[in-house]
C-alpha atoms as a PDB file:
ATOM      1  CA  UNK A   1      -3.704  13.727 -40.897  1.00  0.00           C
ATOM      2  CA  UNK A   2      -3.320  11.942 -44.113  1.00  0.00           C
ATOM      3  CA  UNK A   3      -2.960   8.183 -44.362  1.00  0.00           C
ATOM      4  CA  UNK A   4      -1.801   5.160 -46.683  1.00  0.00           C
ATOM      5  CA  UNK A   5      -5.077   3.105 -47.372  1.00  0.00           C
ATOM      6  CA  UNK A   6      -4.769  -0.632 -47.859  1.00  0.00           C
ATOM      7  CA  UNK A   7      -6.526  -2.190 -50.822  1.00  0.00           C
ATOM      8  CA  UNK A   8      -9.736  -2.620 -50.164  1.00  0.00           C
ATOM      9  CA  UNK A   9     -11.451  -4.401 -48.528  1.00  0.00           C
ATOM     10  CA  UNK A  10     -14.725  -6.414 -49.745  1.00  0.00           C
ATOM     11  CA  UNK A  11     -17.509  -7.187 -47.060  1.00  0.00           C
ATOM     12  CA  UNK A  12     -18.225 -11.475 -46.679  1.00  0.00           C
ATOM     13  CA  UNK A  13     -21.543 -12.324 -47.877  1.00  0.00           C
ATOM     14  CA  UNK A  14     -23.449 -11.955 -44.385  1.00  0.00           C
ATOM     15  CA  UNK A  15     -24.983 -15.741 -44.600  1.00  0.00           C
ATOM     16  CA  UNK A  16     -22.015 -17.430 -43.722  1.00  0.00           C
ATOM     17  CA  UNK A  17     -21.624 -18.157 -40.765  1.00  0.00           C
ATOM     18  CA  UNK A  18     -18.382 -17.326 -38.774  1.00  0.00           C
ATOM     19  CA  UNK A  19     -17.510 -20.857 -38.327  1.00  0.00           C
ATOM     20  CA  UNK A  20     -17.653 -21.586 -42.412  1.00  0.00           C
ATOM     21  CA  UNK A  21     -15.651 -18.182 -42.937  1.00  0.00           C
ATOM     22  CA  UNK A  22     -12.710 -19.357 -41.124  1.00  0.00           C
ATOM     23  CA  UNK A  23     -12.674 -22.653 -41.902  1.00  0.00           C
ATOM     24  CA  UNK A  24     -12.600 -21.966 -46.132  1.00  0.00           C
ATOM     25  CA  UNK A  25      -9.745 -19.329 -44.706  1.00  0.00           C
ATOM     26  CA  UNK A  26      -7.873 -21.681 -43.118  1.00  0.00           C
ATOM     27  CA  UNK A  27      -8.236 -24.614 -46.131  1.00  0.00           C
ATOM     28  CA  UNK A  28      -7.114 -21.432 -48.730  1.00  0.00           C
ATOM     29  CA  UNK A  29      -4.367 -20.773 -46.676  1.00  0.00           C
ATOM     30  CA  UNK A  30      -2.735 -24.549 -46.084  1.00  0.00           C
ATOM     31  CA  UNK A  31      -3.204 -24.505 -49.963  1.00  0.00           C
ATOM     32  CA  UNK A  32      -0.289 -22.284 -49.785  1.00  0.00           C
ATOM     33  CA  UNK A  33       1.707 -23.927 -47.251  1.00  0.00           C
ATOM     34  CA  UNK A  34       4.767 -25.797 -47.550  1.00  0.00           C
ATOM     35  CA  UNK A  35       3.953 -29.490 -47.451  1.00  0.00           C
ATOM     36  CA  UNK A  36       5.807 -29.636 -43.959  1.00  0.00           C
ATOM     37  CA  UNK A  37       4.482 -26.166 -42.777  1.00  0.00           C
ATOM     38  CA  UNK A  38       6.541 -24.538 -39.876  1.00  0.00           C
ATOM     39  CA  UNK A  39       5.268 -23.579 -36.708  1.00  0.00           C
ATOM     40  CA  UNK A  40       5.197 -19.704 -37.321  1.00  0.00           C
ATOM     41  CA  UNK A  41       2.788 -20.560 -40.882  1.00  0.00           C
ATOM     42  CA  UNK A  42       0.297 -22.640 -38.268  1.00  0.00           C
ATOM     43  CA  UNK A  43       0.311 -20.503 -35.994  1.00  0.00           C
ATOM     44  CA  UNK A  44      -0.678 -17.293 -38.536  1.00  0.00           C
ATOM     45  CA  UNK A  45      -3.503 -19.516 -39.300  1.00  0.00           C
ATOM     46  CA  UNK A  46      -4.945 -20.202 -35.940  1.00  0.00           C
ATOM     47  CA  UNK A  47      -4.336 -16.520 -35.014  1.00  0.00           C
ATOM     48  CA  UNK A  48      -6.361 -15.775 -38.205  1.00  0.00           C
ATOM     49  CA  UNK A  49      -9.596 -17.975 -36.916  1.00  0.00           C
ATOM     50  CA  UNK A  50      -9.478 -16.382 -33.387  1.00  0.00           C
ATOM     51  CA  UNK A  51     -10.370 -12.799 -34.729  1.00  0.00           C
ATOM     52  CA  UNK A  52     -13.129 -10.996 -36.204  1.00  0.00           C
ATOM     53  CA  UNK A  53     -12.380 -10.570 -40.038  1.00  0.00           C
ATOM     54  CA  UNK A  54     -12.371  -7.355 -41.641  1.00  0.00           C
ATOM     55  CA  UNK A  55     -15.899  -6.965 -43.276  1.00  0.00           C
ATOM     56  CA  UNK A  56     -17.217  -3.637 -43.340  1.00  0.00           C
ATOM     57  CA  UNK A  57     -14.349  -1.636 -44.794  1.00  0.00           C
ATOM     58  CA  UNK A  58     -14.102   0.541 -47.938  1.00  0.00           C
ATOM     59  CA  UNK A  59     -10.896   2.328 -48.640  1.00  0.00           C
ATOM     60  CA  UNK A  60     -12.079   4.757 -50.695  1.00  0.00           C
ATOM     61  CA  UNK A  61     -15.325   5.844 -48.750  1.00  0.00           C
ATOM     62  CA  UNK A  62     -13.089   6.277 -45.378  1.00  0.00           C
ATOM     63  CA  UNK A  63     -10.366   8.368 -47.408  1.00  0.00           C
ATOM     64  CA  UNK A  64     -13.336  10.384 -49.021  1.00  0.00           C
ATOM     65  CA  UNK A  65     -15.152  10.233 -45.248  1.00  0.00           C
ATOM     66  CA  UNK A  66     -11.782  11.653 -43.700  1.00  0.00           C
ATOM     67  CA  UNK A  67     -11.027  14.265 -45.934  1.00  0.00           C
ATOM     68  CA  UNK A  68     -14.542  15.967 -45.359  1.00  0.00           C
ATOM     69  CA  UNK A  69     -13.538  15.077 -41.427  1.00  0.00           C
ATOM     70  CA  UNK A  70     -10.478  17.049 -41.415  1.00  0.00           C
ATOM     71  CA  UNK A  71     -11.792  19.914 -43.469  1.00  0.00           C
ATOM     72  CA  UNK A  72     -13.800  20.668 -40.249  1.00  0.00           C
ATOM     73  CA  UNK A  73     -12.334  22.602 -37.124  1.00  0.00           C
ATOM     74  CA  UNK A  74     -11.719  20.423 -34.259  1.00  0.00           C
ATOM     75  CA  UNK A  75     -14.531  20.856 -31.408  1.00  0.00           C
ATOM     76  CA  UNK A  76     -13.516  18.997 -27.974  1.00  0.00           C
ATOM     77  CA  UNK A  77     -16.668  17.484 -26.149  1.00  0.00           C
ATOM     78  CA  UNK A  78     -14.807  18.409 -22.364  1.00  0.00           C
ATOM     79  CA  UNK A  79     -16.509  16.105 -20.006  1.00  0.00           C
ATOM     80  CA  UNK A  80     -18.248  13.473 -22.730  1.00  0.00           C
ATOM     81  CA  UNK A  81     -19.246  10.263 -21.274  1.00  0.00           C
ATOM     82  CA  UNK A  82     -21.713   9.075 -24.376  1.00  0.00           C
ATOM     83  CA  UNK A  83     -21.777  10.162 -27.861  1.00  0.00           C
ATOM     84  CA  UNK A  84     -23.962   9.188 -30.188  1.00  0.00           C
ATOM     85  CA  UNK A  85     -22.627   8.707 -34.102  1.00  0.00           C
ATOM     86  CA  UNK A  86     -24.134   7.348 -37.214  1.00  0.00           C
ATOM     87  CA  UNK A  87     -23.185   3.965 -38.824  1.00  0.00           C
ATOM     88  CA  UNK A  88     -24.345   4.685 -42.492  1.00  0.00           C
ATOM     89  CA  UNK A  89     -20.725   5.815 -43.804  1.00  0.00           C
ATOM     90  CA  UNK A  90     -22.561   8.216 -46.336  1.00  0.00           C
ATOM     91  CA  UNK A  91     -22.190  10.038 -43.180  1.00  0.00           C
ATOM     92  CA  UNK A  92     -19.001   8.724 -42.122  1.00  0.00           C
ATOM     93  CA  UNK A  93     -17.560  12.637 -42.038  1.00  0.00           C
ATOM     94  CA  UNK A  94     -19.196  12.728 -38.853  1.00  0.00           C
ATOM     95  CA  UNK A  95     -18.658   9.444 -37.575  1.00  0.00           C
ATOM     96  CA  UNK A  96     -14.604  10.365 -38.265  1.00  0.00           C
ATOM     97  CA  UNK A  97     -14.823  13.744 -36.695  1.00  0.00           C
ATOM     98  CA  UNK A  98     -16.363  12.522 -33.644  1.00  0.00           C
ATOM     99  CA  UNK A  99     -14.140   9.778 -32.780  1.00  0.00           C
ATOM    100  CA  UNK A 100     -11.317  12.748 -33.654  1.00  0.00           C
ATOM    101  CA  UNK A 101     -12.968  14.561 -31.472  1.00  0.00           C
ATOM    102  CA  UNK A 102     -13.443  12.270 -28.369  1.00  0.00           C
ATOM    103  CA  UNK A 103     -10.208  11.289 -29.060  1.00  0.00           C
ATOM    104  CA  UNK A 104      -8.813  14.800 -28.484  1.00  0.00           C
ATOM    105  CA  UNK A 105     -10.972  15.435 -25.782  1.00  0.00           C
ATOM    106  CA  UNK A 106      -9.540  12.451 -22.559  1.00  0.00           C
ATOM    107  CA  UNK A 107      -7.037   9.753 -22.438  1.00  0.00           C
ATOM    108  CA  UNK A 108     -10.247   6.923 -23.359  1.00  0.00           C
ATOM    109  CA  UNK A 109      -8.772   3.553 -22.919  1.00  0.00           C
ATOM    110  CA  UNK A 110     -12.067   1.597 -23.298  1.00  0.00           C
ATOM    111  CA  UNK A 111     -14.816   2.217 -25.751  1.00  0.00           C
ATOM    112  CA  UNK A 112     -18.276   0.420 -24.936  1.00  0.00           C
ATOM    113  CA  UNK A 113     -19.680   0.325 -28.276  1.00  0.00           C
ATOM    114  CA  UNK A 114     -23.420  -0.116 -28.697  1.00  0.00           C
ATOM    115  CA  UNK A 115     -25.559  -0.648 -31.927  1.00  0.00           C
ATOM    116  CA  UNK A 116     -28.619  -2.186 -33.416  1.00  0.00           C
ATOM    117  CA  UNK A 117     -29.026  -5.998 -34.028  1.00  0.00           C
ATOM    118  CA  UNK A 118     -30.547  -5.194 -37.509  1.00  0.00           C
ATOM    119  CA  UNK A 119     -31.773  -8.147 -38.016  1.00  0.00           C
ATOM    120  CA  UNK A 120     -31.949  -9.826 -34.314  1.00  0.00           C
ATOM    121  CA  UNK A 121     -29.284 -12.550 -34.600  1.00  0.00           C
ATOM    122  CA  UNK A 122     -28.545 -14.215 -32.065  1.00  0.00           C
ATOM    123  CA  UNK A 123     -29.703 -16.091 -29.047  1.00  0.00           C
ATOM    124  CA  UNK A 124     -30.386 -13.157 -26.985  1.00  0.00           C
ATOM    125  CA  UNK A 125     -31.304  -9.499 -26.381  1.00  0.00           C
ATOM    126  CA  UNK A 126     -27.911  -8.442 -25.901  1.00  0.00           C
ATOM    127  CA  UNK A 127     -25.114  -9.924 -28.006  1.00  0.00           C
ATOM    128  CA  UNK A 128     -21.456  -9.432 -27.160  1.00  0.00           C
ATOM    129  CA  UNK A 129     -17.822 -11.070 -28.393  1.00  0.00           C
ATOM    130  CA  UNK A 130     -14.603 -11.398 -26.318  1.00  0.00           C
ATOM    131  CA  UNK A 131     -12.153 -11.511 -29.873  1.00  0.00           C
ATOM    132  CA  UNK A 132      -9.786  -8.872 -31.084  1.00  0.00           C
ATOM    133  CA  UNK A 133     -10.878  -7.326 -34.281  1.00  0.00           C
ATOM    134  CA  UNK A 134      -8.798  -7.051 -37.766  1.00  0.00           C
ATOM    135  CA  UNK A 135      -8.440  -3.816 -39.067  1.00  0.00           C
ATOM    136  CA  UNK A 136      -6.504  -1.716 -41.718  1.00  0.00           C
ATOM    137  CA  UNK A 137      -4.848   0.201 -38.952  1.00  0.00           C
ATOM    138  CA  UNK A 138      -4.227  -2.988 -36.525  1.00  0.00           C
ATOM    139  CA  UNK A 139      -5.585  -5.414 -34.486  1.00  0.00           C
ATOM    140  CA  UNK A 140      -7.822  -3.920 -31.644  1.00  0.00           C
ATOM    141  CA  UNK A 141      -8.519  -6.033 -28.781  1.00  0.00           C
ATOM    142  CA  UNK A 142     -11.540  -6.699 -26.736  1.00  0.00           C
ATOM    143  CA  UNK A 143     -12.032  -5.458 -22.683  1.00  0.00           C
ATOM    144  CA  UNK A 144     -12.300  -9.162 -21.865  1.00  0.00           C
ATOM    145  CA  UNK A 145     -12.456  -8.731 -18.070  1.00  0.00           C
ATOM    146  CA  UNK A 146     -15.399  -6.418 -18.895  1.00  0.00           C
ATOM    147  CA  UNK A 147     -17.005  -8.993 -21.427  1.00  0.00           C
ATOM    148  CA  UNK A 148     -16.680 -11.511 -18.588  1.00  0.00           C
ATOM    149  CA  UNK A 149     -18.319  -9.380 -16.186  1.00  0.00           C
ATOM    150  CA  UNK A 150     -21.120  -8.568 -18.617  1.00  0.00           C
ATOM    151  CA  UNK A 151     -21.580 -12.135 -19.802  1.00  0.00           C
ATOM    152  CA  UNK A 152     -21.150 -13.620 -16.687  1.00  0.00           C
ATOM    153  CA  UNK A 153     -24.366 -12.258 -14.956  1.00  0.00           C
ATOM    154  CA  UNK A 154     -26.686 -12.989 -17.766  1.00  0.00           C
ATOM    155  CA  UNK A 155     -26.589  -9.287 -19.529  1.00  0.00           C
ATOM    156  CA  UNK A 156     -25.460 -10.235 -22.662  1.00  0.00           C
ATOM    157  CA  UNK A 157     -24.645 -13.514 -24.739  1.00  0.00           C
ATOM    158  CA  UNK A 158     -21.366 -13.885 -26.119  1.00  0.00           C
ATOM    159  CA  UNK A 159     -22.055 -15.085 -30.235  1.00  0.00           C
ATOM    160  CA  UNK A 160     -18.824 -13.667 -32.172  1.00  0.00           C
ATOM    161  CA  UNK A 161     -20.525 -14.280 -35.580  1.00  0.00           C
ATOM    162  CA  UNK A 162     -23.300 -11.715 -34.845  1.00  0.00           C
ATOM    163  CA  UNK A 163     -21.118  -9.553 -34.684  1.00  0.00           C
ATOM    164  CA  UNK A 164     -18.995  -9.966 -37.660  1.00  0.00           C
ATOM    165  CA  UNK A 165     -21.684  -9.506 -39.637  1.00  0.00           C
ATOM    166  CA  UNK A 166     -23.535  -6.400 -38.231  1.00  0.00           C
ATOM    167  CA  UNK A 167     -22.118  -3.390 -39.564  1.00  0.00           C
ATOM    168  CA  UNK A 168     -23.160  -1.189 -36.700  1.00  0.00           C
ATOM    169  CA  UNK A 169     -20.717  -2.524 -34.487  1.00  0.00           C
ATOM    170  CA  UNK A 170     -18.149  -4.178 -37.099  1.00  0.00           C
ATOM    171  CA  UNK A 171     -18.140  -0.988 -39.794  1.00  0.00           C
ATOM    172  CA  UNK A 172     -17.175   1.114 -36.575  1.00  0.00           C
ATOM    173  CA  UNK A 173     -14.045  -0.468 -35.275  1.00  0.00           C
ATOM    174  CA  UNK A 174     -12.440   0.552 -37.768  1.00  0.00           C
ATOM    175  CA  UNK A 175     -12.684   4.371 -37.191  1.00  0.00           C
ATOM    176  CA  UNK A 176     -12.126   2.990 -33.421  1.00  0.00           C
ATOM    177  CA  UNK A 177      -8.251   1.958 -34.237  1.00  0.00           C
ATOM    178  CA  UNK A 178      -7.259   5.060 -36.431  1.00  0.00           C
ATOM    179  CA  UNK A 179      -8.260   7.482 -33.724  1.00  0.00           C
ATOM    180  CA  UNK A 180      -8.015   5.627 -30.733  1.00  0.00           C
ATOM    181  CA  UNK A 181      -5.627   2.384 -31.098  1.00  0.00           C
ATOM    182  CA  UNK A 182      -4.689   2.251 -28.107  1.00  0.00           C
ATOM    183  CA  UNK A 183      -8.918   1.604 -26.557  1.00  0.00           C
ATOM    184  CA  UNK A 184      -9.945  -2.052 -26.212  1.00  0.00           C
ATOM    185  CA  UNK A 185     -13.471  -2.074 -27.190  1.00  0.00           C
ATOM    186  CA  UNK A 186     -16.451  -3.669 -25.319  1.00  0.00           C
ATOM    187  CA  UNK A 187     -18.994  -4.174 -28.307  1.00  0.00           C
ATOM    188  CA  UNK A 188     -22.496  -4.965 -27.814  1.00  0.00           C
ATOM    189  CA  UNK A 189     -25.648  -5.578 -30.135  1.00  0.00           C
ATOM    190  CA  UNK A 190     -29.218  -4.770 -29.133  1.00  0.00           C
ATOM    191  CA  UNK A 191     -32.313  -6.630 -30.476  1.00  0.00           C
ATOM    192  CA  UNK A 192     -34.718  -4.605 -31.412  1.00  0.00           C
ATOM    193  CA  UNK A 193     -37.650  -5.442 -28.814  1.00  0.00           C
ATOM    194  CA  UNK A 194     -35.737  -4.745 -25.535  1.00  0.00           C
ATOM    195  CA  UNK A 195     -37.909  -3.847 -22.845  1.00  0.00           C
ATOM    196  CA  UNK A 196     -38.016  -1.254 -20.366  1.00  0.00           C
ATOM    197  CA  UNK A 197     -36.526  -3.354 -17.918  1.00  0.00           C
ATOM    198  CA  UNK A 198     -34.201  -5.006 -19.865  1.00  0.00           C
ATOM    199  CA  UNK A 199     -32.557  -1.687 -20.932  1.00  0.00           C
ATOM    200  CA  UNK A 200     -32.564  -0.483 -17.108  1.00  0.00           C
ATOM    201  CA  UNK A 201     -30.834  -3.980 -16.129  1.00  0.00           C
ATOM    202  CA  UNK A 202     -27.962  -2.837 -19.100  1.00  0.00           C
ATOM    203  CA  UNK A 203     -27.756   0.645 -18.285  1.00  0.00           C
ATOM    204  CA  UNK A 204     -27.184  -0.645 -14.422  1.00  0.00           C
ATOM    205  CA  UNK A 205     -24.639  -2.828 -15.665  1.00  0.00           C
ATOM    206  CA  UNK A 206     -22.442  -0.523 -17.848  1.00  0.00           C
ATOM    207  CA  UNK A 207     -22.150   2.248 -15.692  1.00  0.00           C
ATOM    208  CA  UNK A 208     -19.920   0.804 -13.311  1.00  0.00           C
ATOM    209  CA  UNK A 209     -17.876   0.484 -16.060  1.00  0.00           C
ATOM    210  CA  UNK A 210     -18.371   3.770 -16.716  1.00  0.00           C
ATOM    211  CA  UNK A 211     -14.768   5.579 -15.253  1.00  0.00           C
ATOM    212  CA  UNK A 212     -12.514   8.158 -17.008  1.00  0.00           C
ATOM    213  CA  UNK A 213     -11.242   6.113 -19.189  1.00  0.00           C
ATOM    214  CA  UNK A 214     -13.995   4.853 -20.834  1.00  0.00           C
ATOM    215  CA  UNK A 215     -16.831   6.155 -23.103  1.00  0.00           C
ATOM    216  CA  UNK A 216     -19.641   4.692 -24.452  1.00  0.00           C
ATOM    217  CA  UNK A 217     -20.305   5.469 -28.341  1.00  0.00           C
ATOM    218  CA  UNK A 218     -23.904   4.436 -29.761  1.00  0.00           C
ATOM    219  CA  UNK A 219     -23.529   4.177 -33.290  1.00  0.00           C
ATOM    220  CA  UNK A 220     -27.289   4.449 -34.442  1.00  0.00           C
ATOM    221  CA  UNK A 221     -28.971   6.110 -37.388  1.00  0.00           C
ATOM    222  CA  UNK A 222     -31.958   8.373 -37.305  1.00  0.00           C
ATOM    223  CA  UNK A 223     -35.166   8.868 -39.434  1.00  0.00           C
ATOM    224  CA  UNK A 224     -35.967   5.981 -41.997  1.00  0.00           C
ATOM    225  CA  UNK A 225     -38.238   5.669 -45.013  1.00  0.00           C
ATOM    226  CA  UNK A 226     -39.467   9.480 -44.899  1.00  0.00           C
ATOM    227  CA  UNK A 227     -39.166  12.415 -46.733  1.00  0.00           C
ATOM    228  CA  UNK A 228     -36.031  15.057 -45.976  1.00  0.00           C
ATOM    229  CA  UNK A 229     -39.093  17.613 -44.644  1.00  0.00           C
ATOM    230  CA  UNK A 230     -40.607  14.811 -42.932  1.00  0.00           C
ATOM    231  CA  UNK A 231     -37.458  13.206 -41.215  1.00  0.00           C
ATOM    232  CA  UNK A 232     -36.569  16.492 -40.044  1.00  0.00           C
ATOM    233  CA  UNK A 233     -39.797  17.134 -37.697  1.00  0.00           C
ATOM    234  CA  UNK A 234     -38.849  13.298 -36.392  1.00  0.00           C
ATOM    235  CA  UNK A 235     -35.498  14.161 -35.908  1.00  0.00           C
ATOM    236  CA  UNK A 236     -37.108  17.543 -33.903  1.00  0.00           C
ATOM    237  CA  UNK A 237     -39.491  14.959 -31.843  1.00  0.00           C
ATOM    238  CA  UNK A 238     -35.653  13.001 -31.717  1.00  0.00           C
ATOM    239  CA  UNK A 239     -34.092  15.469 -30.353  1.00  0.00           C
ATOM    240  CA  UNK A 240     -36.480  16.641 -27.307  1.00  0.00           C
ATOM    241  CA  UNK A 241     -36.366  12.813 -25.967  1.00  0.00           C
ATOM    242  CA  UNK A 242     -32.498  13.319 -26.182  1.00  0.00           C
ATOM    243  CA  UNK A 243     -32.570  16.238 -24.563  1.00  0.00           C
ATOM    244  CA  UNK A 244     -34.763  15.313 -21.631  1.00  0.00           C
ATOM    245  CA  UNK A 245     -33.570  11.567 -21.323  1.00  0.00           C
ATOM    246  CA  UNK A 246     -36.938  10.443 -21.889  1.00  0.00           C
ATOM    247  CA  UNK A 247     -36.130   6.529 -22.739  1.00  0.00           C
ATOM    248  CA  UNK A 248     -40.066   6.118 -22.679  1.00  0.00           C
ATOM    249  CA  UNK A 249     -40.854   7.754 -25.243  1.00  0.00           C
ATOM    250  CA  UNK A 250     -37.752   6.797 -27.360  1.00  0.00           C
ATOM    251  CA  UNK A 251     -38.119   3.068 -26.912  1.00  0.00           C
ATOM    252  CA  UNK A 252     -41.772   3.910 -28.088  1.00  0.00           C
ATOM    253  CA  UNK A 253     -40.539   5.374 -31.559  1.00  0.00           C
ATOM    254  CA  UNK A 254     -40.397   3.153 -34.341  1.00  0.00           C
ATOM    255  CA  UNK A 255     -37.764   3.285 -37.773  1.00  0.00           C
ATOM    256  CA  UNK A 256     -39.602   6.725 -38.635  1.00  0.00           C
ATOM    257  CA  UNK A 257     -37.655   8.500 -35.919  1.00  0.00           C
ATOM    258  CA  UNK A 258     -34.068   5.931 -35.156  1.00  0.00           C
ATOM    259  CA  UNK A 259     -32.964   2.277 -36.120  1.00  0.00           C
ATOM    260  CA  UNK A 260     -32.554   1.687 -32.387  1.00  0.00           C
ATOM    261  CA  UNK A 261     -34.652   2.537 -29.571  1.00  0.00           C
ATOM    262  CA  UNK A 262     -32.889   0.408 -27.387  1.00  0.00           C
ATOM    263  CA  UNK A 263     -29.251   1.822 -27.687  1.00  0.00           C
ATOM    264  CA  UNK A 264     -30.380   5.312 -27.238  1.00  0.00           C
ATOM    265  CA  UNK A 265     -32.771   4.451 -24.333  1.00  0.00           C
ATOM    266  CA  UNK A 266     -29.312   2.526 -22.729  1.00  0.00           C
ATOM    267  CA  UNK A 267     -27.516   5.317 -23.274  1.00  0.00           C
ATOM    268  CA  UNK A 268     -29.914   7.609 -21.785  1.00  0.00           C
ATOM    269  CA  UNK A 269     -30.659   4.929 -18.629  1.00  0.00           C
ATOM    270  CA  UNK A 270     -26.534   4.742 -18.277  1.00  0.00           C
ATOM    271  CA  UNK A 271     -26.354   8.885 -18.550  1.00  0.00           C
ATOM    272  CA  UNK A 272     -28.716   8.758 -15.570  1.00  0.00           C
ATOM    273  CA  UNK A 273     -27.623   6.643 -13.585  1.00  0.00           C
ATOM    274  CA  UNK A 274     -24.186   8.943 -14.008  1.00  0.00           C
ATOM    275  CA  UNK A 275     -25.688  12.053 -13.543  1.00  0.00           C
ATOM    276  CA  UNK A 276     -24.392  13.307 -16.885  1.00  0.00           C
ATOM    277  CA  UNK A 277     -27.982  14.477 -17.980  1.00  0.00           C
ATOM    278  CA  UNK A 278     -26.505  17.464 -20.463  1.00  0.00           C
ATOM    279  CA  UNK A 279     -26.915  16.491 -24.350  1.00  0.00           C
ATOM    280  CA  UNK A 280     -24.785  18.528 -26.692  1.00  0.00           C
ATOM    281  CA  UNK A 281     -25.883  18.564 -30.031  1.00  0.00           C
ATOM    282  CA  UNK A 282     -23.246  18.227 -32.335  1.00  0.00           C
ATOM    283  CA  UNK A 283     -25.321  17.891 -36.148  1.00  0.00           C
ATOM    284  CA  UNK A 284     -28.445  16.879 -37.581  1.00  0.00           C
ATOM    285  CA  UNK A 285     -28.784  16.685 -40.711  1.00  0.00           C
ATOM    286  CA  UNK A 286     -30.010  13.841 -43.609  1.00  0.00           C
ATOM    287  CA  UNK A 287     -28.540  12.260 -47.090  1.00  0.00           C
ATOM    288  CA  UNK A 288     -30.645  14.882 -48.911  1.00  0.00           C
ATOM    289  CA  UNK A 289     -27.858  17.032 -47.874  1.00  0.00           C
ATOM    290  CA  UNK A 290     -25.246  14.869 -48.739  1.00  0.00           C
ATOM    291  CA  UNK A 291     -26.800  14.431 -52.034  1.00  0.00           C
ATOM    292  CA  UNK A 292     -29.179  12.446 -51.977  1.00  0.00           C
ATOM    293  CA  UNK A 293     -33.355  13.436 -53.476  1.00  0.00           C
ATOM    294  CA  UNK A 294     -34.774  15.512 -50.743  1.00  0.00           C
ATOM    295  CA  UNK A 295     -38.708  13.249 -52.118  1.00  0.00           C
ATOM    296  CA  UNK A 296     -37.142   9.868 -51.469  1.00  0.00           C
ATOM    297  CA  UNK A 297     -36.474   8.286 -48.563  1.00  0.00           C
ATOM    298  CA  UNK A 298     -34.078   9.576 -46.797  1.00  0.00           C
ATOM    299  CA  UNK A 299     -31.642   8.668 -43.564  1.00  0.00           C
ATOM    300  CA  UNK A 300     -30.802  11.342 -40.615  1.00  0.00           C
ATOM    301  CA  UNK A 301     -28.234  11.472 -38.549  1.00  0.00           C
ATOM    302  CA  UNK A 302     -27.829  13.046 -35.426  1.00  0.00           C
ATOM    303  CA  UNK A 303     -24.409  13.390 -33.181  1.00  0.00           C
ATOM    304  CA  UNK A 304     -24.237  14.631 -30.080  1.00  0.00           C
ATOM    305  CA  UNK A 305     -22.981  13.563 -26.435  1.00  0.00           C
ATOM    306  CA  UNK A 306     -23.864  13.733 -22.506  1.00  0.00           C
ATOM    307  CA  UNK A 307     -21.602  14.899 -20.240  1.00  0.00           C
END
């Protein structure tokens, strides 16, 4: 599949807040409009402030991401309920080819997507947002009846300009509405010291939302601040906690083995509660083998999903 990219697009510093963002947007465009604007010109600028602006989008690293994508065979994941992706788009290849993939393998009209609060924003654990997201490939709207539900009974905290500015959740969307436009999305942003019992109380809250057409995709990244030898034996250590759904022991790793204990340990608490206990490992690998020095620090990634 080949595709015209728009031009692209620059990420907002991530200081501002969302409130400042739209209102310079809205003063830029009235600088533009008629002195008498018509109704259709206001009302392009109040749809404008009611959505999440495009932030996290490159057009050449998602044309370069899906050309290494759909150099790859097609592998269905029959029966996924969870997968697990990066965010870092140096590994966006496998971010692409696993939304392809999903895509290909149910008719998924709801994605819960779940991601670190890197730098705990927010007035909560759990951050959510009930607006429709701007993207090269359309608008993609929010599972508001599910927000609602979620923010309703004290699960999560609805703060739209968190989530603007996190890239976990906002540099995902995108990939979201090329391979699945027609999902509405349900995103959510973890802090990074969820407890235990916090990530149980999500994990019982998402998987009655859990049904055919929905998945839930975890867009996390692996191994920080370690060599590629190193990272790999983390990603090893990783990988048995995935494989036996031990959230303990994941939401008692640290940056050295993921950037978010708490979304894998929700997944894993949500798999359970589903009785889809079977992880499928899909790659692991790290940016020494995308190019990066094997000495310096490196990133992993590992994708995968439970069905």
């Amino acid at each position: 599949m080949r595709l015209a990219l728009p031009a692209r697009a620059v990420p907002i510093a991530a200081g501002w807040p969302l409130g400042a963002a739209a209102l310079a947007l809205i003063a830029f465009t009235l600088l533009f409009l008629p002195s008498t604007p018509d109704e259709a010109s206001l009302a392009s600028v109040v749809i404008a402030r009611q959505a999440h602006p495009l932030t996290f989008f490159d057009d050449q690293a998602f044309a370069h991401a899906l050309s290494r994508a759909e150099a790859t065979d097609p592998s269905p994941m029959p029966g996924a309920r969870a997968v697990i992706v990066p965010h870092h788009w140096l590994a966006g290849h496998l971010i692409l080819a696993s939304l392809r993939d999903l895509a290909a393998s149910g008719d998924y009209r709801r994605i819960i997507l779940i991601g670190p609060n890197h730098i705990n924003a927010g007035g909560a654990a759990v951050i959510t947002s009930d607006l429709p997201w701007q993207t090269p490939f359309g608008l993609i709207e929010p599972d508001g009846e599910a927000i609602r539900r979620l923010t309703s009974n004290g699960i999560a905290l609805s703060e739209p300009s968190v989530l603007t500015y996190e890239h976990a959740v906002a540099g995902i969307v995108p990939a979201i509405a090329y391979f699945l436009p027609q999902a509405r999305v349900v995103p959510l942003v973890l802090r990074s010291d969820l407890t235990s019992t916090e990530v149980k109380a999500l994990a019982a809250a998402l998987a009655p939302l859990l049904d055919d057409e929905t998945a839930l995709v975890a867009a996390v990244d692996f191994s920080h601040y370690l060599s590629a030898q190193e990272a790999r034996q983390r990603d090893r250590e990783t990988l048995e906690a995935l494989q036996s759904l031990d959230s303990s022991r994941i939401l008692a790793f640290s940056n050295e083995h993921v950037d978010s204990p708490a979304s894998i340990a929700a997944v894993m608490e949500t798999m359970r509660l589903l009785g889809a206990t079977e992880f499928e490992l899909r790659e692991n690998i790290n940016s020494s083998d995308l190019g990066s020095p094997a000495l310096a620090p490196v990133t992993s990634y590992i994708t995968g999903y439970y069905r």
